[in-house]
Protein backbone atom coordinates (compact mmCIF):
# COMPACT_ATOMS: atom_id res chain seq x y z
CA UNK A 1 -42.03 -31.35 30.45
CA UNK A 2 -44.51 -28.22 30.33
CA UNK A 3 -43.66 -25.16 28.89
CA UNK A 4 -44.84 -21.69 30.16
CA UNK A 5 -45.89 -18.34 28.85
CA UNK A 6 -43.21 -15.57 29.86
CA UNK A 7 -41.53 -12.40 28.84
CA UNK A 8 -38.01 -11.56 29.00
CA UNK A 9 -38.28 -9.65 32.39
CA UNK A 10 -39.44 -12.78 33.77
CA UNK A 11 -36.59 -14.69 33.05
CA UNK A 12 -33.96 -11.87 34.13
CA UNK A 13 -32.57 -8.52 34.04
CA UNK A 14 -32.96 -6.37 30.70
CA UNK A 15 -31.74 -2.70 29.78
CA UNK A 16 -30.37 -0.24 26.92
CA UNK A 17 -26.76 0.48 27.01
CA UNK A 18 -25.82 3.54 27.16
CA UNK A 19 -23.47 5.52 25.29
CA UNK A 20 -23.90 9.88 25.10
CA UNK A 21 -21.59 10.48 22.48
CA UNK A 22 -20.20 9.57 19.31
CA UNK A 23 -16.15 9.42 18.61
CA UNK A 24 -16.29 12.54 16.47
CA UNK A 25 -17.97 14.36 19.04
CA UNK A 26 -16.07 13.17 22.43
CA UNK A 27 -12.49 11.43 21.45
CA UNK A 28 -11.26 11.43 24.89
CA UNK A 29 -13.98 9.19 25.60
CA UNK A 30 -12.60 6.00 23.17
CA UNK A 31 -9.07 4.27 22.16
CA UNK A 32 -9.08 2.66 25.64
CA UNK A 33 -9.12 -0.66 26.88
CA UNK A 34 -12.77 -1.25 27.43
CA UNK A 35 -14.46 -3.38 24.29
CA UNK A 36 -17.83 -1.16 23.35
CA UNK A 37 -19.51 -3.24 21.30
CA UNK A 38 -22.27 -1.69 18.87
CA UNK A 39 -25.05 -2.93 16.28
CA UNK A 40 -22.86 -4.18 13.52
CA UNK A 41 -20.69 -6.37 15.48
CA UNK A 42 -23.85 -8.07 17.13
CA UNK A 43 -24.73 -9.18 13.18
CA UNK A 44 -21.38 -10.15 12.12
CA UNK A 45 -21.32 -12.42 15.64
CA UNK A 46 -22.10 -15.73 15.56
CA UNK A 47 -23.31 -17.22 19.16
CA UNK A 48 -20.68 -15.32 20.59
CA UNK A 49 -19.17 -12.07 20.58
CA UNK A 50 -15.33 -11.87 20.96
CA UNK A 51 -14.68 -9.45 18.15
CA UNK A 52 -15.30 -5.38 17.96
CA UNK A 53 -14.16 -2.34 16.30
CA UNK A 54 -14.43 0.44 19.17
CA UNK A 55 -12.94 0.87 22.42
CA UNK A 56 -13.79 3.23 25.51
CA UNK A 57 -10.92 4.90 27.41
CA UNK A 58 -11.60 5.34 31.48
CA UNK A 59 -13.86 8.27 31.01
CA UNK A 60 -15.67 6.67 27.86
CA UNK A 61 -16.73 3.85 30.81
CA UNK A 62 -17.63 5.59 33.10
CA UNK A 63 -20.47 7.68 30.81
CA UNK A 64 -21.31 4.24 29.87
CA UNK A 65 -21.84 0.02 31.94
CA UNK A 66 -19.68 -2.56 31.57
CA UNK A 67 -21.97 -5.53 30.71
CA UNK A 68 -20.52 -8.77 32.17
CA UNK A 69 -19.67 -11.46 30.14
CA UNK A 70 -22.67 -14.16 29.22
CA UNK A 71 -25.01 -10.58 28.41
CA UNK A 72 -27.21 -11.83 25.62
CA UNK A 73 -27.08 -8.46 23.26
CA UNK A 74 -30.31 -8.28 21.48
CA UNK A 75 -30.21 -5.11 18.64
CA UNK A 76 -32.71 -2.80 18.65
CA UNK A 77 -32.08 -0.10 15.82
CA UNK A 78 -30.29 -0.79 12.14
CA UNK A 79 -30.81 -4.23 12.27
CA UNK A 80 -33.89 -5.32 14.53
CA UNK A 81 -33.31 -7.98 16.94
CA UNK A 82 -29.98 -9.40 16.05
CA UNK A 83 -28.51 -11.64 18.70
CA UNK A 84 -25.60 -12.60 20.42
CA UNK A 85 -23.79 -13.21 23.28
CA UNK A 86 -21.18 -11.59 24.95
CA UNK A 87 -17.92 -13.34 25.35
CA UNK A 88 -15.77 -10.31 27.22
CA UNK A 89 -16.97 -7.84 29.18
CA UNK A 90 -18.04 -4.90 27.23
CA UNK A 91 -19.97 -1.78 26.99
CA UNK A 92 -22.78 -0.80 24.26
CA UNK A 93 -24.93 1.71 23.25
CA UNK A 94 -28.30 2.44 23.91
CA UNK A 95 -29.07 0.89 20.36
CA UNK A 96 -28.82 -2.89 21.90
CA UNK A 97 -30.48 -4.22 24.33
CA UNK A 98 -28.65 -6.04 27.42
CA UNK A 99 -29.87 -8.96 28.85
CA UNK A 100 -28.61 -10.84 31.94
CA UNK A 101 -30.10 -14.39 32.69
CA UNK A 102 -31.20 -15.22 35.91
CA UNK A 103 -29.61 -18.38 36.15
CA UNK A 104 -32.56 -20.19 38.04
CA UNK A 105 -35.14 -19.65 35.10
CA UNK A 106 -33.12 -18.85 31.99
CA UNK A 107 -30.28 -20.24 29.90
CA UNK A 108 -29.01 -17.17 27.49
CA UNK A 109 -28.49 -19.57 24.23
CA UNK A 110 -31.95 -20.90 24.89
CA UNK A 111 -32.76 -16.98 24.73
CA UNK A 112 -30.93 -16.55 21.97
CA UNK A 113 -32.00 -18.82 19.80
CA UNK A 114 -35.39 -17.97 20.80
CA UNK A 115 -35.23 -14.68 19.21
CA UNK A 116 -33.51 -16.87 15.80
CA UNK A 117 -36.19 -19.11 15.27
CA UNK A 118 -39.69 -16.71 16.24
CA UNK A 119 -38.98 -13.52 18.35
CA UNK A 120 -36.86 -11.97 15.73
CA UNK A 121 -39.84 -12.31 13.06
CA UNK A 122 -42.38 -10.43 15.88
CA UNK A 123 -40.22 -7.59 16.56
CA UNK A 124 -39.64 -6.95 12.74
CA UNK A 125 -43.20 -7.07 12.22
CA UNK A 126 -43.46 -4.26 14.97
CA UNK A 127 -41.18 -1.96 12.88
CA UNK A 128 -42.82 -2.33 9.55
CA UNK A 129 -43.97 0.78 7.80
CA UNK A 130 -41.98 3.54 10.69
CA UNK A 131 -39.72 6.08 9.38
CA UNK A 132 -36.88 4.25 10.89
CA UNK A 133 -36.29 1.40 12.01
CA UNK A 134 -36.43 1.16 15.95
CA UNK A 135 -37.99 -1.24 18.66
CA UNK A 136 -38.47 0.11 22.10
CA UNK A 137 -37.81 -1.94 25.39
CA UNK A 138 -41.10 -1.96 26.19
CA UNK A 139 -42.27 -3.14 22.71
CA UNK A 140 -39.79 -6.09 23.37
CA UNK A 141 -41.41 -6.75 26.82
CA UNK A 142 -44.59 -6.82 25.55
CA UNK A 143 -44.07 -10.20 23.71
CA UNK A 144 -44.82 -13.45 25.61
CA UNK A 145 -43.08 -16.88 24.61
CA UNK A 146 -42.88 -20.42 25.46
CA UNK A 147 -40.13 -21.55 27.56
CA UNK A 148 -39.35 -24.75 29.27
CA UNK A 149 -37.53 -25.08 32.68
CA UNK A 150 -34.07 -24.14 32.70
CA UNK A 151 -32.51 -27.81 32.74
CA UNK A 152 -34.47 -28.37 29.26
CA UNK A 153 -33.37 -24.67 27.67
CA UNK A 154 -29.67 -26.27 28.99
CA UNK A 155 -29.96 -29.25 27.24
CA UNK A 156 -31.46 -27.76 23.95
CA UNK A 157 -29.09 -25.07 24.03
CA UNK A 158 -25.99 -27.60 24.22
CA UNK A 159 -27.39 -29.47 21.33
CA UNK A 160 -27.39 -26.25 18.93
CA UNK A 161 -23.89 -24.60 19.83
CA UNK A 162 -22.37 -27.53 19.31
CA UNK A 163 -23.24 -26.33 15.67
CA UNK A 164 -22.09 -22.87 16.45
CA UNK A 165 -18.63 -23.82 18.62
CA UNK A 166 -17.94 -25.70 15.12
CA UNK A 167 -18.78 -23.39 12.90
CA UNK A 168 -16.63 -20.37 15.10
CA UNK A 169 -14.11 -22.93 15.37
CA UNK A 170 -13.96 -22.98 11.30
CA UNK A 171 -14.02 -19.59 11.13
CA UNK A 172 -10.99 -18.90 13.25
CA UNK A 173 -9.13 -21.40 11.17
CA UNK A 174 -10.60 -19.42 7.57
CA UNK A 175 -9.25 -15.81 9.27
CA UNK A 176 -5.76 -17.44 10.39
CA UNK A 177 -5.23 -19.27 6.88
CA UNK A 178 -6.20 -15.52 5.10
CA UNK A 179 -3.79 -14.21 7.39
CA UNK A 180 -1.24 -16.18 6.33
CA UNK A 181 -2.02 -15.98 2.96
CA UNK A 182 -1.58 -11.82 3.47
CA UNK A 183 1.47 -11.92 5.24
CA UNK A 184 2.71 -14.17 2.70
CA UNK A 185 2.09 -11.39 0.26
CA UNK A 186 3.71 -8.31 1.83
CA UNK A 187 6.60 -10.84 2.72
CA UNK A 188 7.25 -11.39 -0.91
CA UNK A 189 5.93 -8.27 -2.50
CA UNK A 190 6.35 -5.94 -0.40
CA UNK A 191 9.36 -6.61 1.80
CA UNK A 192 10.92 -7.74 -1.53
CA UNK A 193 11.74 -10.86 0.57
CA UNK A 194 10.95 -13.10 -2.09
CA UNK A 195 12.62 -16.77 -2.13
CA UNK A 196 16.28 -15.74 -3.91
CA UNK A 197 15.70 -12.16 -2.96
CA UNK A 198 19.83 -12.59 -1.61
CA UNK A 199 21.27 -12.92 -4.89
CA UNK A 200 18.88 -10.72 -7.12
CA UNK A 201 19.78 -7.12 -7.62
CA UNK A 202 17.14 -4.18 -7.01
CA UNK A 203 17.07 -1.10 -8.97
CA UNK A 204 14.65 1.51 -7.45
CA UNK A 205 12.30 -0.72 -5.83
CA UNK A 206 12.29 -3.09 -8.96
CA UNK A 207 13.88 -6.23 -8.57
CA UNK A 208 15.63 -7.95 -11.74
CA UNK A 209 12.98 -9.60 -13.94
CA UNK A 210 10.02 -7.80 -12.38
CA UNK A 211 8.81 -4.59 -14.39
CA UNK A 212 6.65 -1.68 -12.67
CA UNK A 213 3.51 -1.24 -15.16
CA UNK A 214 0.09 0.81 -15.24
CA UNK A 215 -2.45 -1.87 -13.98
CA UNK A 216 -4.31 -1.16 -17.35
CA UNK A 217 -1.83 -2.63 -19.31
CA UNK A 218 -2.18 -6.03 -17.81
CA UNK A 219 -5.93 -5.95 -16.49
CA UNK A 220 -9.29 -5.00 -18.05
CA UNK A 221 -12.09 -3.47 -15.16
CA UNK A 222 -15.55 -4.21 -16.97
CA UNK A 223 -19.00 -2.80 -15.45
CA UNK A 224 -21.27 -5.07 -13.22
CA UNK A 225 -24.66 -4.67 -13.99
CA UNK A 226 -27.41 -3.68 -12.44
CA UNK A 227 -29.51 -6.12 -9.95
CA UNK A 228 -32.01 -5.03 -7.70
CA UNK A 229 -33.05 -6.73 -4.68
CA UNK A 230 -36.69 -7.07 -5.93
CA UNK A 231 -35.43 -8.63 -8.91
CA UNK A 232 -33.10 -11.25 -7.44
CA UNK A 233 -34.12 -14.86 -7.91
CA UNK A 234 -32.52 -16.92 -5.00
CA UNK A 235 -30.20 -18.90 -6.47
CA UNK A 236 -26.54 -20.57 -5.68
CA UNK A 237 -24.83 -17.54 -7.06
CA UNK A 238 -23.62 -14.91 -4.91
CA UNK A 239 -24.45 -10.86 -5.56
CA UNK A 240 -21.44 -8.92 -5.09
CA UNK A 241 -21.26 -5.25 -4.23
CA UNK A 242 -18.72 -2.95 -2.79
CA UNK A 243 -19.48 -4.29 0.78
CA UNK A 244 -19.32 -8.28 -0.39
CA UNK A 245 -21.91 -10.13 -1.37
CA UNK A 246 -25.53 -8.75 -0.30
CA UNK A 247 -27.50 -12.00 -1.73
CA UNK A 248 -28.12 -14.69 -4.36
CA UNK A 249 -29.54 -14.96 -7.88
CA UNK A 250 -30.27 -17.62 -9.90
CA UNK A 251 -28.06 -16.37 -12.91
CA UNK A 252 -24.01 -15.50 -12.67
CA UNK A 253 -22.49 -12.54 -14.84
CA UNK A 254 -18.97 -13.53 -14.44
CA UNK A 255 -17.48 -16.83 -13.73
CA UNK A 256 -15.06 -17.69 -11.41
CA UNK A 257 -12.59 -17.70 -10.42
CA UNK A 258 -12.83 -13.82 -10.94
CA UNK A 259 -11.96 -10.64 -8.88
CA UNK A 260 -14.37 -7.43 -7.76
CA UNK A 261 -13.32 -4.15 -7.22
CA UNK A 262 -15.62 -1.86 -5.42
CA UNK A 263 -16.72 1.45 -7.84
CA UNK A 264 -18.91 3.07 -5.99
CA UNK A 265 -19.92 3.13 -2.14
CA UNK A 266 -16.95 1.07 -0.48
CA UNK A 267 -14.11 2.67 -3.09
CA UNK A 268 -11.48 0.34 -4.25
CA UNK A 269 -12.58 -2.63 -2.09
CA UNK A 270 -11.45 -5.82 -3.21
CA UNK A 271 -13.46 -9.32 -3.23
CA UNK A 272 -11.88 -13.00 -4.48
CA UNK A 273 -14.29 -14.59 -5.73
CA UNK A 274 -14.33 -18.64 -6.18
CA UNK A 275 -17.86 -18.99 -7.22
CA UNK A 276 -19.60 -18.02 -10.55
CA UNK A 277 -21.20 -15.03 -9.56
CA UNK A 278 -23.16 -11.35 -10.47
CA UNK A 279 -21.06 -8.04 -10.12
CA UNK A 280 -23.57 -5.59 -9.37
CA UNK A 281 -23.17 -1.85 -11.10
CA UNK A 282 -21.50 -0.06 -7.66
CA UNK A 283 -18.22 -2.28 -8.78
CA UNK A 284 -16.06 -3.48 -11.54
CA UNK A 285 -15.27 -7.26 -12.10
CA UNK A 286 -11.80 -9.15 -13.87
CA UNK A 287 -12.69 -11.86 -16.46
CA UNK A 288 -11.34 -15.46 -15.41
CA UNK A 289 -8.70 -15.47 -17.79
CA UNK A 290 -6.84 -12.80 -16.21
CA UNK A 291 -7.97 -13.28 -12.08
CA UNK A 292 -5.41 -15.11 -10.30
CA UNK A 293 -4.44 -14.89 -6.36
CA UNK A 294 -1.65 -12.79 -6.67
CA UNK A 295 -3.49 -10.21 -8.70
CA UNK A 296 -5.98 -10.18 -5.93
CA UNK A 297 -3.24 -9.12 -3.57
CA UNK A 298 -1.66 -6.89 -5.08
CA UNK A 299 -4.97 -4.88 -5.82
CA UNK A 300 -5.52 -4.85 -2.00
CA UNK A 301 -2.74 -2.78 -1.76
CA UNK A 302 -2.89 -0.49 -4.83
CA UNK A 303 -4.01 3.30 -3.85
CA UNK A 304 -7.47 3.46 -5.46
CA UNK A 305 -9.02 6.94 -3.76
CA UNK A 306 -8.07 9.98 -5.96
CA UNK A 307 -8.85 13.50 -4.42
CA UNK A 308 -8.81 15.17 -7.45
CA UNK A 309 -12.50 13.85 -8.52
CA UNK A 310 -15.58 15.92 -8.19
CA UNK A 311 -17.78 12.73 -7.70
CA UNK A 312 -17.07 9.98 -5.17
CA UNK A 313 -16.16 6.86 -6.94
CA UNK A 314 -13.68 4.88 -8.84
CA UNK A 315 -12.95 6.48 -12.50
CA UNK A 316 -11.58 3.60 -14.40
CA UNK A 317 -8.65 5.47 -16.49
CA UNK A 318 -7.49 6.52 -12.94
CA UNK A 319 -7.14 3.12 -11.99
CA UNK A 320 -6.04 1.84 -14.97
CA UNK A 321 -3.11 4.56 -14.45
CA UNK A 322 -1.92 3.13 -11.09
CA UNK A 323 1.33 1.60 -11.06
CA UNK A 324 1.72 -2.22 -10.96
CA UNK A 325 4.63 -4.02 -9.74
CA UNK A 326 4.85 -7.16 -11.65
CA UNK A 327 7.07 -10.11 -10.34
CA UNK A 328 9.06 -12.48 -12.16
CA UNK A 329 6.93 -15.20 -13.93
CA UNK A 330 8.48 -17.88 -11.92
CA UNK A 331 8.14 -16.03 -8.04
CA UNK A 332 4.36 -15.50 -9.13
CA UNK A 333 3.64 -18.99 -9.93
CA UNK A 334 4.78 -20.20 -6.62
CA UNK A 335 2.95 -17.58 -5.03
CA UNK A 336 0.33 -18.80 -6.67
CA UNK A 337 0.66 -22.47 -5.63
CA UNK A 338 0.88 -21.72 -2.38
CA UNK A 339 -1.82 -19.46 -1.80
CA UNK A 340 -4.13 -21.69 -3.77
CA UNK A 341 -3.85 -24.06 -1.59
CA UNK A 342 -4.52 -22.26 1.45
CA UNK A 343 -7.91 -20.91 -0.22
CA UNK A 344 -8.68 -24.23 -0.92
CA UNK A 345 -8.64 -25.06 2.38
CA UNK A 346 -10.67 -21.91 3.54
CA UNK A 347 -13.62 -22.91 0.68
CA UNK A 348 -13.70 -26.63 2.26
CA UNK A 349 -14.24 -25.18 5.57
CA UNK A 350 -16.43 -22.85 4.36
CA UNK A 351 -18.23 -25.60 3.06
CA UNK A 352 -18.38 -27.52 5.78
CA UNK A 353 -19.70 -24.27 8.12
CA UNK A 354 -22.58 -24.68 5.06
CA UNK A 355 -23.74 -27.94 5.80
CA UNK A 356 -23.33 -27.18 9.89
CA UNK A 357 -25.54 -24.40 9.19
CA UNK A 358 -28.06 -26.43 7.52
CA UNK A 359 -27.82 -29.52 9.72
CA UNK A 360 -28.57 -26.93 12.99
CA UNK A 361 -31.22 -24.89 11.36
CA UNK A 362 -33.15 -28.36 10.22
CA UNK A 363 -33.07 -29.20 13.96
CA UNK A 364 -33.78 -25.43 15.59
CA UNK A 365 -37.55 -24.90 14.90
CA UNK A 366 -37.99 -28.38 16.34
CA UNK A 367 -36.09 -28.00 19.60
CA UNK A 368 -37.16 -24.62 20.38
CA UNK A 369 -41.11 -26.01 19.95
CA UNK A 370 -40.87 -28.57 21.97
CA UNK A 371 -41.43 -30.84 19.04
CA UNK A 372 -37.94 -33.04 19.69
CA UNK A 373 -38.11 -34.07 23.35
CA UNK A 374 -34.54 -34.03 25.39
């Protein structure tokens, strides 16, 4: 079949969301029941956006539109031309984009994936060198692209969320085994409802066996080290900083299993990580020897932020002073069996969502050219 030349008005109904005010200015307008959906959780979307961190009230919508569900979201400050599609009905800001198929010329995955494999890389070229990063609607509509007829973008578009409906579907399964791996912990550890809990006697908050100690005694905090991005070497070990990992190097600084705690930026932030890997000098990193799950946990819930400091950040004798409830030998091991194995799990579907990833990105320049006939 032919493909023709179009832009995105051509192929439906496009315009900025709107939103006048931010929470600190107007709180009336949020903590509602209205999903507003904003920049960041376009990114952290896969093909679909179910997920979001902000809500409108009734007034908060109606200074705003509620965007109906199949709205291909398309970012146009922070991160330039992020994608995804909206799974609810939500609102947004007039930082993303909305656009709304017509259904007789346009498929929004096709769309979407459009803007993955080529559109994205225009757009971000259109950015390059400004003070900040922004793309204007009519910059967007300015851009011409190849398109088949709908029943082709269909058919293309079912092949490649296949991929994604997998890889969500792996995902969900990932958040619902950490879940269960957290409630495990405050179960034990915090509710003290550890397994013979009914026949072991608590003494302020300490139960028999277990001894309350400052986290320095039992765990040494070493520096990461510095890594720019300009110096990173892609490479199969992760870069960790206090937001996660932000990219790969060729070269680990700690092996794994080990455990990060943020320093700087995201304070006291805490990151398991199964891989060999490079701490970068905004956090702290726990040798092998000592990293086990339930240390993990029970960092998550240790009060790193101190008020008292002049400088933002995470002074190490202040965290080494923090109070550490240590469990009975035997309660931590099977804490530790247990939780293993749910990790386990989450790494093999993690895996998996790896090779998924691959296998759909091998076939996506392909499809969306026209190269692979269906």
């Amino acid at each position: 079949m032919s493909w023709t030349s179009q832009r995105l008005d051509q192929l439906g109904y496009l315009a900025r969301g709107r939103s006048r005010h931010r929470p600190r200015d107007a709180a009336h307008l949020y903590s509602g029941p209205y999903p507003f959906v904003q920049t960041g959780d376009v990114k952290r979307a896969g093909l679909t956006i179910t997920e979001y961190q902000q809500t409108y009230s009734e007034a908060g919508v109606e200074q705003s539109k509620l965007w109906p569900a199949g709205t291909l979201c398309i970012t146009i400050a922070a991160n330039i031309a992020d994608t995804a599609i909206l799974g609810i009905e939500a609102c947004f800001p007039d930082s993303i984009i909305g656009f709304v198929p017509n259904e007789k010329k346009a498929d929004a995955r096709f769309v979407k994936y459009l803007f993955d494999t080529t559109i994205q890389r225009q757009l971000q070229q259109f950015t390059q060198g400004a003070a900040q990063d922004n793309l204007s609607q009519e910059k967007l509509l300015s851009i011409e692209f190849s398109v088949p007829r709908v029943e082709e973008q269909t058919r293309i578009a079912d092949i490649l969320s296949a991929y994604d409906d997998l890889i969500e579907n792996n995902r969900r399964r990932m958040a619902l085994l950490e879940e269960a791996a957290r409630q495990l912990y405050r179960e034990w550890f915090v509710r003290l409802r550890f397994p013979g809990h009914e026949h072991t006697r608590i003494t302020d908050g300490v139960p028999d066996k277990w001894e309350s100690v400052p986290l320095g005694d039992r765990v040494t905090l070493n520096y990461g080290k510095a890594l720019k991005a300009d110096d990173r070497t892609n490479g199969p070990f992760p870069v960790y900083g206090s937001s996660g990992i932000l990219g790969f190097h060729d070269k680990a600084l700690a092996r794994a299993p080990g455990i990060v705690v943020g320093r700087k930026g995201n304070i006291g932030s805490v990151y398991w990580c199964p891989k060999d890997c490079w701490p970068i000098d905004t956090v702290y990193f726990i040798d092998t020897e000592i990293s086990n799950i339930w240390l993990f946990y029970a960092l998550q819930h240790m009060h790193f932020i101190s008020t008292d400091v002049a400088v933002p950040g995470l002074n190490r004798d202040f965290a080494y002073s923090r109070a550490l409830l240590v469990p009975a030998p035997r309660i931590v091991s099977e804490f530790v069996d247990v939780a293993t194995q749910m990790h386990e799990q989450m790494a093999k579907l993690d895996e998996m969502n790896d090779k998924l990833r691959a296998a759909r990105d091998l076939l996506l320049p392909r499809l969306m050219s026209g190269e692979i006939a269906v």
